[in-house]
Protein backbone atom coordinates (compact mmCIF):
# COMPACT_ATOMS: atom_id res chain seq x y z
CA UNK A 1 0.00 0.00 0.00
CA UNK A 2 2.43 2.11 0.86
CA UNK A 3 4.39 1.50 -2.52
CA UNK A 4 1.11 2.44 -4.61
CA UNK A 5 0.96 5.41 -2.52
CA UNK A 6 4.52 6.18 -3.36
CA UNK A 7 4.38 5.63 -7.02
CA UNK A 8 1.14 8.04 -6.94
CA UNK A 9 3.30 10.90 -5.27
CA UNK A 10 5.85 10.49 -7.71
CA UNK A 11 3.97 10.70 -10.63
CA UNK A 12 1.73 13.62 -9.36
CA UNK A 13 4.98 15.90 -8.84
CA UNK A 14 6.03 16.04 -12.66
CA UNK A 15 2.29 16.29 -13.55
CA UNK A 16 1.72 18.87 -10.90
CA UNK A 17 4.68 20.86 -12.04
CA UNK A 18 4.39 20.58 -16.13
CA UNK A 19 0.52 21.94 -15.81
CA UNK A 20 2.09 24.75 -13.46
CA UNK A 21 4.86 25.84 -15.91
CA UNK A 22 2.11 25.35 -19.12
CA UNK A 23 1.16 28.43 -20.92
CA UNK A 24 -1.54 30.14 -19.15
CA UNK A 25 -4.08 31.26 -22.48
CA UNK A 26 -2.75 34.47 -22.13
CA UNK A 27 -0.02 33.91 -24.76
CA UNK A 28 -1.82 31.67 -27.00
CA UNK A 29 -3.68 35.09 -27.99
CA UNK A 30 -0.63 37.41 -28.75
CA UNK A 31 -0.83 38.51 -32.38
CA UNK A 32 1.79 39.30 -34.39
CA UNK A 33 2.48 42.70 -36.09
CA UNK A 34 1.33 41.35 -39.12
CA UNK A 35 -2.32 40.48 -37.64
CA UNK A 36 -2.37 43.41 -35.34
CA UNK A 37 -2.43 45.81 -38.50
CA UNK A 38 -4.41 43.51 -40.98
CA UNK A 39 -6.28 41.47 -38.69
CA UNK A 40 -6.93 37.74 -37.99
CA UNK A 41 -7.86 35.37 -40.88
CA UNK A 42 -7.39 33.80 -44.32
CA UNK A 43 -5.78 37.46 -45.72
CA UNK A 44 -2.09 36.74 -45.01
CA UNK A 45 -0.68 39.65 -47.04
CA UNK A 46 -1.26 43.16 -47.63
CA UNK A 47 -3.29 44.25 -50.29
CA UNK A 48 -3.40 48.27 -51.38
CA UNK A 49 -5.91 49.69 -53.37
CA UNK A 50 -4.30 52.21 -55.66
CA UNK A 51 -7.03 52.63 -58.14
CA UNK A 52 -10.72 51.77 -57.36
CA UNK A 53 -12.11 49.30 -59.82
CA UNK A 54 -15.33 50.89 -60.41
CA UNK A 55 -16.36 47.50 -61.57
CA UNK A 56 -15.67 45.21 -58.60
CA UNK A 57 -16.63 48.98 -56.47
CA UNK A 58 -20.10 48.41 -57.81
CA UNK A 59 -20.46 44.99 -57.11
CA UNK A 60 -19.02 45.50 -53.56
CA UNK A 61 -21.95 48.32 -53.18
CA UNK A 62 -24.25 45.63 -53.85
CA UNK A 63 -23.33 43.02 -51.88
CA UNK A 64 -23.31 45.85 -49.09
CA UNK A 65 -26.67 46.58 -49.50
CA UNK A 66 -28.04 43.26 -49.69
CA UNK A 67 -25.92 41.96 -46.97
CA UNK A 68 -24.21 44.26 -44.10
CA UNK A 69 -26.99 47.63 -44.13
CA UNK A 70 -29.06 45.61 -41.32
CA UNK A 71 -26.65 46.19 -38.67
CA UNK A 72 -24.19 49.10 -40.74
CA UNK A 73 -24.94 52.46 -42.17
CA UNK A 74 -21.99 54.37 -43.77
CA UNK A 75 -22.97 56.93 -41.90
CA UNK A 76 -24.44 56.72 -39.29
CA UNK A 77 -24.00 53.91 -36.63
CA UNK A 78 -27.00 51.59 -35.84
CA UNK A 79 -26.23 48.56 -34.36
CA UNK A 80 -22.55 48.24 -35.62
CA UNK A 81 -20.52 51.35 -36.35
CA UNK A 82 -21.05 53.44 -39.58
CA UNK A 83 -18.69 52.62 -42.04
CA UNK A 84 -17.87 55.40 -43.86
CA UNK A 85 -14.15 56.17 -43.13
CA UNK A 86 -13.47 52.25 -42.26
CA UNK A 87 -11.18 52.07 -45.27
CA UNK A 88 -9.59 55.97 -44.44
CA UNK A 89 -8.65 53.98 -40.99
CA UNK A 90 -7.85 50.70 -41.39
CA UNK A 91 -6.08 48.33 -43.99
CA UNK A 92 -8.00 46.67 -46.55
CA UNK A 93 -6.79 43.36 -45.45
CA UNK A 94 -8.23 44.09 -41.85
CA UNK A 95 -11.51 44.72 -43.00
CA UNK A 96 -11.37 41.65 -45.41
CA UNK A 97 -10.39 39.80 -42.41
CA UNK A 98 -13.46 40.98 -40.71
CA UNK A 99 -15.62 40.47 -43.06
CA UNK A 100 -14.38 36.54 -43.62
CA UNK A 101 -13.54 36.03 -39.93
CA UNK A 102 -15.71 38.46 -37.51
CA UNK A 103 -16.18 35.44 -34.81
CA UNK A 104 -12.09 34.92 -34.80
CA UNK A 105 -11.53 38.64 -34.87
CA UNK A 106 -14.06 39.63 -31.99
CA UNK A 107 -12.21 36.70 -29.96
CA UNK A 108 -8.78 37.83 -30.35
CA UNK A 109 -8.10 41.19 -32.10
CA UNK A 110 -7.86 44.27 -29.32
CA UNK A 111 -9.89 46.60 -32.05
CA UNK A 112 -12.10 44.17 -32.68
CA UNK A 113 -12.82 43.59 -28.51
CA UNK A 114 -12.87 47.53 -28.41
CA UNK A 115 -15.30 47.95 -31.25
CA UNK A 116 -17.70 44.25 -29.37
CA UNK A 117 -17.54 46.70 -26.13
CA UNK A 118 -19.13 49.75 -28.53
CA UNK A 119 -21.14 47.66 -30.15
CA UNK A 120 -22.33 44.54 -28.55
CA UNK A 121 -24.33 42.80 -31.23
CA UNK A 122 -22.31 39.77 -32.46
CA UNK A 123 -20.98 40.82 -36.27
CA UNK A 124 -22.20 37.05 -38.20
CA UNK A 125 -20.25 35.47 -40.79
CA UNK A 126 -22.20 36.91 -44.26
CA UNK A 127 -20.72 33.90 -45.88
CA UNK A 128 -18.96 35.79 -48.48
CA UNK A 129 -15.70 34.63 -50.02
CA UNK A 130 -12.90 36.36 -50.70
CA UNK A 131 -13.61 37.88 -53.84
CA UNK A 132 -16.76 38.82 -52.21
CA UNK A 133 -15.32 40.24 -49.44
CA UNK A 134 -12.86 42.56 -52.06
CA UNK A 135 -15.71 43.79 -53.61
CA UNK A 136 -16.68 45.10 -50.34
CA UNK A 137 -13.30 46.55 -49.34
CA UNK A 138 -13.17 48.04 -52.91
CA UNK A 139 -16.71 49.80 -52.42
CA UNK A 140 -15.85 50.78 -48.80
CA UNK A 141 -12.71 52.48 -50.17
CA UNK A 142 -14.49 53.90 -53.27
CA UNK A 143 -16.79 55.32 -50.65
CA UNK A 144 -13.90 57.15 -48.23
CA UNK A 145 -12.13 58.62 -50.97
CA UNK A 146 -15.31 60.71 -52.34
């Protein structure tokens, strides 16, 4: 008995002190620069809009209509913020990522968790893709530059 209850001491120790010198969460949420200026998902490089394709601008308008206008205005903030000098203050890669990624984004980027404080309806995936979410970003941009 006393040999089981020294094999169970032993083994708690390293146990004991592996779980004690594990990560605590708090690191597993550190961004990188990269993510802290373009935000968290599937966009992994910068993109810059030089010239607005009028084109893709158009469709973007659309899709912002049918698709964000229940919770955004451009300007004039409802339940999310108006979104009228979004692409005047962040990169277009950000708001790609938050368009693709809002659940991801709200969970780990400190804008994002400033803006869910502001404005605490949950943003929902719109199920766009990425050429979807361009159009958007190209419109948005469009938009701030007028």
């Amino acid at each position: 008995m006393k040999l089981l209850g020294l094999l169970l001491f032993l083994f708690a120790i390293p146990v004991l002190f592996l779980n004690g010198c594990g990560s605590d969460g708090e690191g597993e949420n550190e961004l990188s620069e990269f993510e802290l200026k373009h935000g968290v998902g599937p966009v992994d490089e910068p993109i810059e809009i030089i010239e607005i394709n009028t084109e893709l601008a158009a469709k973007g308008e659309q899709l912002f209509e049918t698709r964000c206008t229940a919770c955004h205005q451009l300007e004039v903030p409802i339940t999310g913020p108006a979104l009228a000098n979004v692409a005047n203050n962040r990169e277009p890669a950000f708001i790609m990522n938050y368009i693709l990624n809002p659940l991801e984004m709200r969970q780990r980027h400190p804008v994002a968790k400033e803006l869910s404080q502001e404005y605490p309806g949950v943003m929902t995936d719109q199920g766009l893709d990425r050429e979807q979410a361009r159009a958007v970003v190209e419109f948005l941009t469009a938009y701030a530059r007028d």
